[in-house]
Protein backbone atom coordinates (compact mmCIF):
# COMPACT_ATOMS: atom_id res chain seq x y z
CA UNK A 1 -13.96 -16.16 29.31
CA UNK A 2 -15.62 -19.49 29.09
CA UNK A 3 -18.10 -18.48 26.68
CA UNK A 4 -15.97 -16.65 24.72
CA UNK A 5 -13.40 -20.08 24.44
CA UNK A 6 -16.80 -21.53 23.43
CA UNK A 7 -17.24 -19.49 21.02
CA UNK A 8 -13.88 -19.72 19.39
CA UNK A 9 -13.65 -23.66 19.80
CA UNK A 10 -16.53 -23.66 17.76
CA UNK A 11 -15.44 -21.09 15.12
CA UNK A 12 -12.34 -23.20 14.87
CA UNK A 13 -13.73 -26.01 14.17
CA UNK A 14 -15.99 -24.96 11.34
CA UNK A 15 -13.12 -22.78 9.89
CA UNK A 16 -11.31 -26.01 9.48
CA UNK A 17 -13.60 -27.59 6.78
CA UNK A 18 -14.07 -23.91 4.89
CA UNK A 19 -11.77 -22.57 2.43
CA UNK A 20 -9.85 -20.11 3.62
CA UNK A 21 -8.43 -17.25 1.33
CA UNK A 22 -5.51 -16.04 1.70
CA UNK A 23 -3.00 -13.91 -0.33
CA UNK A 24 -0.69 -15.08 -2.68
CA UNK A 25 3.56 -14.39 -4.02
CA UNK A 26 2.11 -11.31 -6.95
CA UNK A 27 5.68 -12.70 -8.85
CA UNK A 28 4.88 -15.83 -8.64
CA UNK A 29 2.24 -15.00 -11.95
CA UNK A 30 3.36 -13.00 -14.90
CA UNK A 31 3.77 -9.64 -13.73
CA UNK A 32 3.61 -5.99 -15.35
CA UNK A 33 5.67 -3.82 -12.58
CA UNK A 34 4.94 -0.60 -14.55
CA UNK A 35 2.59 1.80 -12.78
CA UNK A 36 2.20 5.42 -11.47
CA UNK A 37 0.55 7.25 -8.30
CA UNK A 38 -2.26 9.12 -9.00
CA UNK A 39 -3.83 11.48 -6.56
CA UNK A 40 -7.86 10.97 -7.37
CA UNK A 41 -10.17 7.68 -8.00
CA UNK A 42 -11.17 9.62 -11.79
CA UNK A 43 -7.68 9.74 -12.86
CA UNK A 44 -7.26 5.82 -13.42
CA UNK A 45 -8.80 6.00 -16.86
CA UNK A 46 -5.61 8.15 -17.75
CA UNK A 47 -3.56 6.53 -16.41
CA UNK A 48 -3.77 2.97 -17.46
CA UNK A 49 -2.78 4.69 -20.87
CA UNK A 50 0.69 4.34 -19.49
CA UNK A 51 0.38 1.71 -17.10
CA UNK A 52 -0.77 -0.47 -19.78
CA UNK A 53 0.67 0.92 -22.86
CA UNK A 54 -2.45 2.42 -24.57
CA UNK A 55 -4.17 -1.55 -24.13
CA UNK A 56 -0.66 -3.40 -25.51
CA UNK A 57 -0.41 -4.64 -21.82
CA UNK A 58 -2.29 -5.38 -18.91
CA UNK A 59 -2.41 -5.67 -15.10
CA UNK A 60 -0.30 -2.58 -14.23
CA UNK A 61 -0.43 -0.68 -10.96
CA UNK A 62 -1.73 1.81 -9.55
CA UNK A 63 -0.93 3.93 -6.08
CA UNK A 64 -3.74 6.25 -4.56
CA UNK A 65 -4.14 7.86 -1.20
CA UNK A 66 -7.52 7.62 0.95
CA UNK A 67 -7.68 9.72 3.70
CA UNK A 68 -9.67 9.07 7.05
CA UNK A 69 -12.31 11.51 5.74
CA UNK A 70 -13.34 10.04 2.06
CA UNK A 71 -14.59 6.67 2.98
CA UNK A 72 -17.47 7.19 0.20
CA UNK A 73 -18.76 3.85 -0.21
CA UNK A 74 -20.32 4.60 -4.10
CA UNK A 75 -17.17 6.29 -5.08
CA UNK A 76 -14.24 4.16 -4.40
CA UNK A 77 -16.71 0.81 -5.71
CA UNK A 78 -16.57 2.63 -8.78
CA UNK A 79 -12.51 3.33 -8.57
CA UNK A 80 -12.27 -0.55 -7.83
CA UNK A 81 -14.52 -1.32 -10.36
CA UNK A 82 -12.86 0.87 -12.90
CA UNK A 83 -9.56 -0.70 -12.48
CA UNK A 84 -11.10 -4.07 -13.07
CA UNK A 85 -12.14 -2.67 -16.43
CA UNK A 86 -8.97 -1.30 -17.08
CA UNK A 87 -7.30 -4.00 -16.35
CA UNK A 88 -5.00 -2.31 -13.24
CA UNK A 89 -4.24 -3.52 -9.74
CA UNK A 90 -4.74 -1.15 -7.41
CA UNK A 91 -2.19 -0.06 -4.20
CA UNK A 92 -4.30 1.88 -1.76
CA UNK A 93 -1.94 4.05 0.61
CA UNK A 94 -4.48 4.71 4.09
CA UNK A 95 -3.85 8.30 5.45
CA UNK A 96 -5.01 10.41 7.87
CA UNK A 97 -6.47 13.74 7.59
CA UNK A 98 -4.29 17.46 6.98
CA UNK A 99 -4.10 19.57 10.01
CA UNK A 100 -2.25 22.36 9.46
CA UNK A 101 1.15 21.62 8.02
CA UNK A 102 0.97 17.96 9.57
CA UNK A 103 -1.35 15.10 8.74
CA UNK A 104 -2.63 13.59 11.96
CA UNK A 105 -1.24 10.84 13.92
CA UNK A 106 -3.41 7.43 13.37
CA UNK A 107 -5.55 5.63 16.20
CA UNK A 108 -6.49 2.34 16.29
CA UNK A 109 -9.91 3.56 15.43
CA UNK A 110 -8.61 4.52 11.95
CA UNK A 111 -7.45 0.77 11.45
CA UNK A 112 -11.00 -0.42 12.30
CA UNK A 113 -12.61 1.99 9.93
CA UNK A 114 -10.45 1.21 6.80
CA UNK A 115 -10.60 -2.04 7.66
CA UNK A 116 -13.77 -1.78 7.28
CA UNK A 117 -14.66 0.45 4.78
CA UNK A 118 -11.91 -1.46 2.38
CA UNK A 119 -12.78 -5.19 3.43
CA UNK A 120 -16.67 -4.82 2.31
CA UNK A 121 -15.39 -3.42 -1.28
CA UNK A 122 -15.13 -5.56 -4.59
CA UNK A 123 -11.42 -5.47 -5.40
CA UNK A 124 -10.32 -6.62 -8.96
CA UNK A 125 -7.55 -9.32 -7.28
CA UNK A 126 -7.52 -11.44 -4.73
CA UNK A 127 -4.48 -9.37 -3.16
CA UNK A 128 -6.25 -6.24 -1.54
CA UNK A 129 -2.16 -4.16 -1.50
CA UNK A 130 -2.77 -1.85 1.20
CA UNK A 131 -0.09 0.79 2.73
CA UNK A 132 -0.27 1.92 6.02
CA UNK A 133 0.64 5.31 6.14
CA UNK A 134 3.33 7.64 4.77
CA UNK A 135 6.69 8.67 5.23
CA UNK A 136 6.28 8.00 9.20
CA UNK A 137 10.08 8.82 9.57
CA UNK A 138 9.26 12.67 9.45
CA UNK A 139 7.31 14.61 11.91
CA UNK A 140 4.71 16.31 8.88
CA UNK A 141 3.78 12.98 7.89
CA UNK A 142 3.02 11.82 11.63
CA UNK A 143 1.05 14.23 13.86
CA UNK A 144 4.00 16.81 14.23
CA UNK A 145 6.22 14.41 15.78
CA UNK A 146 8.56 11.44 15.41
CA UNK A 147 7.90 8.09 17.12
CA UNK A 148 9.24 4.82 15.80
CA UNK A 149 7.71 3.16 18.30
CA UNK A 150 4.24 4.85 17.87
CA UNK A 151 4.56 3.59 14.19
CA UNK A 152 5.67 0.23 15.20
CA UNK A 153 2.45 -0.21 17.47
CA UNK A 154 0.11 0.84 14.71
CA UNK A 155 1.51 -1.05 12.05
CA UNK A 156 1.54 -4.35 14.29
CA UNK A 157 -2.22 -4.17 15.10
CA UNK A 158 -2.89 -2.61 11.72
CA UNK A 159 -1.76 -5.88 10.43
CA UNK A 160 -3.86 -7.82 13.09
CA UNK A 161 -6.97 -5.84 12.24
CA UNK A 162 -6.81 -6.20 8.29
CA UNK A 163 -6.54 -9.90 8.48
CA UNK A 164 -8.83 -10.30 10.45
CA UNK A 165 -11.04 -8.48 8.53
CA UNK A 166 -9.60 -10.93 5.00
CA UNK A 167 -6.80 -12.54 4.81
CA UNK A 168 -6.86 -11.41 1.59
CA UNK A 169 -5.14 -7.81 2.47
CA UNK A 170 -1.38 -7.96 1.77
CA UNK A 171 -0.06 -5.27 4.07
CA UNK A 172 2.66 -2.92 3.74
CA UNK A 173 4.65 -0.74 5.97
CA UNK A 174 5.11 3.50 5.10
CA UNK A 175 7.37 3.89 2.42
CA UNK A 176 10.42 6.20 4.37
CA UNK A 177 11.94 9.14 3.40
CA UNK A 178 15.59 7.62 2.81
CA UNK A 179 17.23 11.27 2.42
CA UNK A 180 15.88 11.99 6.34
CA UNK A 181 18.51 12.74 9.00
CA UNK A 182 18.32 12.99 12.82
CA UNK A 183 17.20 16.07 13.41
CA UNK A 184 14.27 17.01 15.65
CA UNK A 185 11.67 16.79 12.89
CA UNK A 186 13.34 13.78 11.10
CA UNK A 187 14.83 10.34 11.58
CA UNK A 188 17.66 8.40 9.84
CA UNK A 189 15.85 5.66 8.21
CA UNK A 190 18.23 3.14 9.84
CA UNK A 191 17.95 4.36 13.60
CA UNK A 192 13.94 4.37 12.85
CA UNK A 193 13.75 0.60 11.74
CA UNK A 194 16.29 -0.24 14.11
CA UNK A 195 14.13 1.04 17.25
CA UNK A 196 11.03 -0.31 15.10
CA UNK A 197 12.50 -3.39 15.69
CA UNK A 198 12.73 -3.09 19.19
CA UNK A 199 9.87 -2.15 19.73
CA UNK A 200 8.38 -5.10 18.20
CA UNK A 201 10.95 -7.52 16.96
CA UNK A 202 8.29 -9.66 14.59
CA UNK A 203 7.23 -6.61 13.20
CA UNK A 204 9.55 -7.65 10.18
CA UNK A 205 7.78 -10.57 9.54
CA UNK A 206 4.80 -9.74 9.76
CA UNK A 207 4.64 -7.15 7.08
CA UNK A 208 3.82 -9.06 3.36
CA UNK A 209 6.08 -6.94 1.55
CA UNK A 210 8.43 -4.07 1.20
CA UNK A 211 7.63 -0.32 0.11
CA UNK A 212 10.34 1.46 -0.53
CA UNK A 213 10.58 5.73 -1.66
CA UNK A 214 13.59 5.25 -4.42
CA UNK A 215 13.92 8.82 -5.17
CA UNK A 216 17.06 9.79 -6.89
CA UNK A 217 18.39 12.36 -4.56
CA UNK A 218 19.89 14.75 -3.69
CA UNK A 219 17.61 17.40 -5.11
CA UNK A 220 15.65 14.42 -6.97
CA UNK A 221 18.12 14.94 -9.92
CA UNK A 222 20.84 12.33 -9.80
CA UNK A 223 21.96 9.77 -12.25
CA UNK A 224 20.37 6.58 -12.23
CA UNK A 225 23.83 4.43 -12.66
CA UNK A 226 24.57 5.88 -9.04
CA UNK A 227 23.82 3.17 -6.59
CA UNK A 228 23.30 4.16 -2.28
CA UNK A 229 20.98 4.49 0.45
CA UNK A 230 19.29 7.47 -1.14
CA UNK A 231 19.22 6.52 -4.74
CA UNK A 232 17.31 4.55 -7.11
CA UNK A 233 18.11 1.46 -5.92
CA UNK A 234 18.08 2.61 -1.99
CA UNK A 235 15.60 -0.75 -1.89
CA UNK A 236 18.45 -3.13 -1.76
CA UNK A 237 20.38 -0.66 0.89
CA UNK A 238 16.72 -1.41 2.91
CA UNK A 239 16.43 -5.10 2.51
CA UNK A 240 20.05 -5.48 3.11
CA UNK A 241 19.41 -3.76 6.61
CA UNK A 242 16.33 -6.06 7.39
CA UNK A 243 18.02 -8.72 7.08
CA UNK A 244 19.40 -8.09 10.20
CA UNK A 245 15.86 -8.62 11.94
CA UNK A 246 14.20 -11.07 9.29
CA UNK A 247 14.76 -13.45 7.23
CA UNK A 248 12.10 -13.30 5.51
CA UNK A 249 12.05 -12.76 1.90
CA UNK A 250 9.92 -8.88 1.24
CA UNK A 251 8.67 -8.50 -2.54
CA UNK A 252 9.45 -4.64 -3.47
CA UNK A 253 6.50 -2.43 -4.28
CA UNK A 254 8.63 1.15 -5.37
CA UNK A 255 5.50 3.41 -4.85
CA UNK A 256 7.24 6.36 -5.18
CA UNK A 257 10.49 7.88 -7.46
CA UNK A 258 10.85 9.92 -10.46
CA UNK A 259 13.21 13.11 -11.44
CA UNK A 260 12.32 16.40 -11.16
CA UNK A 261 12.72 18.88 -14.04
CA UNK A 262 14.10 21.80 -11.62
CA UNK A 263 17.55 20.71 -13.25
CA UNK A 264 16.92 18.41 -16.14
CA UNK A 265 14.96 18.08 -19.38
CA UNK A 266 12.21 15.65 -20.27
CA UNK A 267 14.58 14.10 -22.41
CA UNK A 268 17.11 13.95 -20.16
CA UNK A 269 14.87 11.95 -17.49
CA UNK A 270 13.00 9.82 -20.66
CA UNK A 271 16.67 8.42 -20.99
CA UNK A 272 17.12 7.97 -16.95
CA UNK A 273 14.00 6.01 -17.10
CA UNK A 274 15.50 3.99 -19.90
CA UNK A 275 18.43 3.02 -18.17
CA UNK A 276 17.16 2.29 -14.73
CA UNK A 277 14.24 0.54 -16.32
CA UNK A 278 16.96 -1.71 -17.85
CA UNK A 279 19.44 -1.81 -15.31
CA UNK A 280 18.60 -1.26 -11.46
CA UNK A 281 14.79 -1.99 -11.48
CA UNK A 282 15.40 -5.08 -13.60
CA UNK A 283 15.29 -6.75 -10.34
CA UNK A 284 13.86 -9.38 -9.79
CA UNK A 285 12.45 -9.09 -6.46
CA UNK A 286 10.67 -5.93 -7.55
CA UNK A 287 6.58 -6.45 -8.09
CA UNK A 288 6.09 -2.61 -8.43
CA UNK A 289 6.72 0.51 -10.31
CA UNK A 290 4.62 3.83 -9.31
CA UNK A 291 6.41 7.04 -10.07
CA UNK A 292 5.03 9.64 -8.82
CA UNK A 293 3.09 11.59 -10.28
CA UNK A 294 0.46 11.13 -12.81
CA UNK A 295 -0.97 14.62 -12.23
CA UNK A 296 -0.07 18.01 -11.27
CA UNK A 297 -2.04 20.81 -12.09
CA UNK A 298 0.32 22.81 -9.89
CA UNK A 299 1.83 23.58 -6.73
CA UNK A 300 5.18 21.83 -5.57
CA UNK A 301 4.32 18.78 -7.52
CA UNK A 302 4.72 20.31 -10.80
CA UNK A 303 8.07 19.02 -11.85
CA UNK A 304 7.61 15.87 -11.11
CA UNK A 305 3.92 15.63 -13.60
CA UNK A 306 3.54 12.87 -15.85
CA UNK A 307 1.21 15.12 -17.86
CA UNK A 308 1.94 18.77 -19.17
CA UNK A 309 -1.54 21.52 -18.23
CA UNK A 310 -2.77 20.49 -21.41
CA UNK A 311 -2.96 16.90 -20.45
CA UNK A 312 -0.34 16.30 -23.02
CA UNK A 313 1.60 12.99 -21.89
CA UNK A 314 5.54 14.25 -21.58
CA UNK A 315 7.95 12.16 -23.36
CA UNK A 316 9.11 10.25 -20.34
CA UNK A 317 5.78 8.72 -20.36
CA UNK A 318 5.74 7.30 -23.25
CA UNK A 319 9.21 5.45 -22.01
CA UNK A 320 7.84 4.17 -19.09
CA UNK A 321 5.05 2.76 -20.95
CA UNK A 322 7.25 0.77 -23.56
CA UNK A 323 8.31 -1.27 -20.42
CA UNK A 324 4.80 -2.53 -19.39
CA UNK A 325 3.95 -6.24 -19.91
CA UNK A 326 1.40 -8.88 -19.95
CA UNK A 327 0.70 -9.39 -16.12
CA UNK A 328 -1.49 -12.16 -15.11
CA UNK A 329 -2.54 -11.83 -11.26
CA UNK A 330 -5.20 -14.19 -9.47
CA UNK A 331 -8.14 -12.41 -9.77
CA UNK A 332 -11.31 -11.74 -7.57
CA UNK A 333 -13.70 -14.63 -8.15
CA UNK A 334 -17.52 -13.77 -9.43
CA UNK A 335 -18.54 -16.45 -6.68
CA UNK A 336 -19.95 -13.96 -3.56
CA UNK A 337 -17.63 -14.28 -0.91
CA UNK A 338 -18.76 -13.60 2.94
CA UNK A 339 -16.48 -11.31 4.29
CA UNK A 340 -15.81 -11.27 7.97
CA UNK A 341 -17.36 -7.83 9.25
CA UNK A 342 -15.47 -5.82 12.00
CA UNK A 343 -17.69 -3.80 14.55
CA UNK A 344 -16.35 -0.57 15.85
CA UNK A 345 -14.10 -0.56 18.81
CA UNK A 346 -16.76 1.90 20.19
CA UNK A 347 -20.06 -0.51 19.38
CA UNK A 348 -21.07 -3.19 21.67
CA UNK A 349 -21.18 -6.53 21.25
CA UNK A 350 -24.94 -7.40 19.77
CA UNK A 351 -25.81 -10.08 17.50
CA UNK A 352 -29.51 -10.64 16.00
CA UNK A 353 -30.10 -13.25 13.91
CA UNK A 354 -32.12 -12.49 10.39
CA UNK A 355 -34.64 -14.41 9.09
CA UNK A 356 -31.77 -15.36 5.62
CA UNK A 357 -28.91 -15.74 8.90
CA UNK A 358 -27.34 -19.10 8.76
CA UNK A 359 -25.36 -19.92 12.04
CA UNK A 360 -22.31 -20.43 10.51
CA UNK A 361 -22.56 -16.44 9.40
CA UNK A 362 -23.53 -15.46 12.90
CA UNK A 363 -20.61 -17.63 14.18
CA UNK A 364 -18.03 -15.70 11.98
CA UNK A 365 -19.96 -12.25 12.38
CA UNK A 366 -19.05 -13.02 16.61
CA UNK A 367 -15.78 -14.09 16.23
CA UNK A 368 -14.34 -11.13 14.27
CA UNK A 369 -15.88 -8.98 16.57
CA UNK A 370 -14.45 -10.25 19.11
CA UNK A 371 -10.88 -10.50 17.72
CA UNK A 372 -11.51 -6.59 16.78
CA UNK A 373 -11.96 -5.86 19.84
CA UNK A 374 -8.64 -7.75 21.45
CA UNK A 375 -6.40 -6.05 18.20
CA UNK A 376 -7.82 -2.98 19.68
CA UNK A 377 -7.59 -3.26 23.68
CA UNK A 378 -4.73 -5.87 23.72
């Protein structure tokens, strides 16, 4: 313990007279809220046609799953680097790995990896958005089971473990499945941030922002002048609810919404789109548009495609893009900056010093480690 207080006496100290980055209010720049999820790294080309309005705008988003098992350095550099060139800011949504008709439940060893794997990457912005998990608030999305608490735990040291790795990562909880009820599968969104809450009652503040799931429901079909807790604008019914923990103000990333054309035409949801484009999602607090989906060959996600088989844009597209903007985020400088690297919770403890080493890099190289480690074992 005494040369580990060393150790961080010291680190303080130097940190002190360093910069220090950290992330910064994404509507406190012009913004461009429209987006849309994509499934694969190769589909951003495609989809900064909309994001961006065929190059009219600029500095859209973008939300894309990485599971546990694709942490292929080469290919997600190129992703990162592709939405640079597009001009896109990218929302990376962590997840686990299918097993059967669950995904699995997260580890702490998951955090470490992605932290990782996603803090030695080139982003295009200084914000690195990052979602941890999915959906948590049903038992397919989380290991076959429900725990709020479970989800509480991971979140808080997900949050520890990603900042320590930059403070540059602006972390956000699951987006929740607002039409869940209490059943044994499924939890009222309420009763699961309630007993998130008690679980760990900072968690609130801690978080950077808000995700919310505003699906039109029921049956992803209803009007979009129809305000509640399951509805286009369920975000305010969420942040309303916080407030009762926080105070803290929560930009609004929407990462996921859109009709389905099981009941209604591509007209008919080109003029929803209109109308909550204009009205609900005119607000202010909301950095974030991502309607899912880009993509759907086919499978359940069909009706909800952005794109025909023919990779035809459908008509709704084109109105979403009509609403992008000129965004103007902070963006990654070309300076090199040393990242702080993260060991493995598994790895021990073993610092050599190279020949191009300076002590301050060894000193920082230590001292992440070690925090790792506590995240990990607290």
């Amino acid at each position: 313990m005494i040369f580990l207080s060393i150790i961080l006496g010291i680190f303080s100290y130097l940190i002190s007279v360093t910069p220090v980055l950290a992330i910064y209010d994404p509507l406190s720049v012009p913004n461009n809220k429209i987006g849309i999820h994509i499934l694969f790294p190769d589909e951003i080309e495609p989809a900064s046609k909309i994001i961006n309005n065929n190059g009219k705008a600029q500095w859209g988003y973008v939300t894309i799953p990485i599971q546990a098992t694709d942490r292929d350095r080469k290919k997600w550099q190129l992703f990162f680097d592709q939405c640079k060139n597009n001009k896109v800011i990218p929302i990376v949504r962590v997840a686990t790995v299918a097993e059967g008709s669950n995904w699995q439940e997260p580890n702490n060893f998951d955090l470490v990896d992605f932290a990782n794997f996603l803090g030695d990457l080139n982003w295009p912005t200084t914000n690195r958005y990052v979602i941890i998990f999915n959906e948590v608030n049903r038992s397919d999305e989380y290991g076959g089971f429900v725990s709020p608490e479970k989800y509480a735990d991971i979140l808080n040291n997900a949050i520890d473990i990603f900042k320590a790795k930059s403070a540059d990562f602006f972390l956000l909880p699951a987006g929740l499945d607002n039409a869940a009820i209490n059943t044994k599968t499924s939890f009222n969104w309420r009763r699961y941030l309630e007993r998130m809450y008690l679980r760990h009652p900072n968690i609130f503040n801690k978080i950077d922002g808000w995700t919310s799931h505003a699906y039109p429901n029921p049956d992803f079909s209803s009007r979009p002048d129809i305000s509640g807790v399951n509805k286009v604008d369920s975000f305010r019914t969420d942040l309303k609810y916080i407030k009762l923990f926080s105070n803290k103000k929560l930009p609004v990333f929407i990462t996921e919404t859109g009709w389905s054309r099981k009941y209604l035409s591509e007209h008919q949801i080109s003029l929803y789109y209109q109308y909550v484009l204009t009205h609900q999602w005119n607000d202010p607090n909301i950095v974030a548009i991502t309607p899912f989906l880009l993509s759907a060959q086919d499978g359940a996600f069909m009706d909800f495609s952005f794109k025909n088989t023919d990779g035809e844009y459908k008509e709704f597209a084109q109105t979403l893009s009509d609403y992008s903007t000129i965004g103007e985020p902070i963006l990654t400088q070309k300076q090199e900056i040393i990242e702080l690297p993260i060991i493995s919770a598994t790895t021990s403890v073993q610092i050599t010093k190279s020949n191009n080493e300076n002590s301050f890099t060894l000193l920082k190289r230590l001292y992440n480690s070690l925090l790792s480690l506590m995240s990990i074992f607290k």
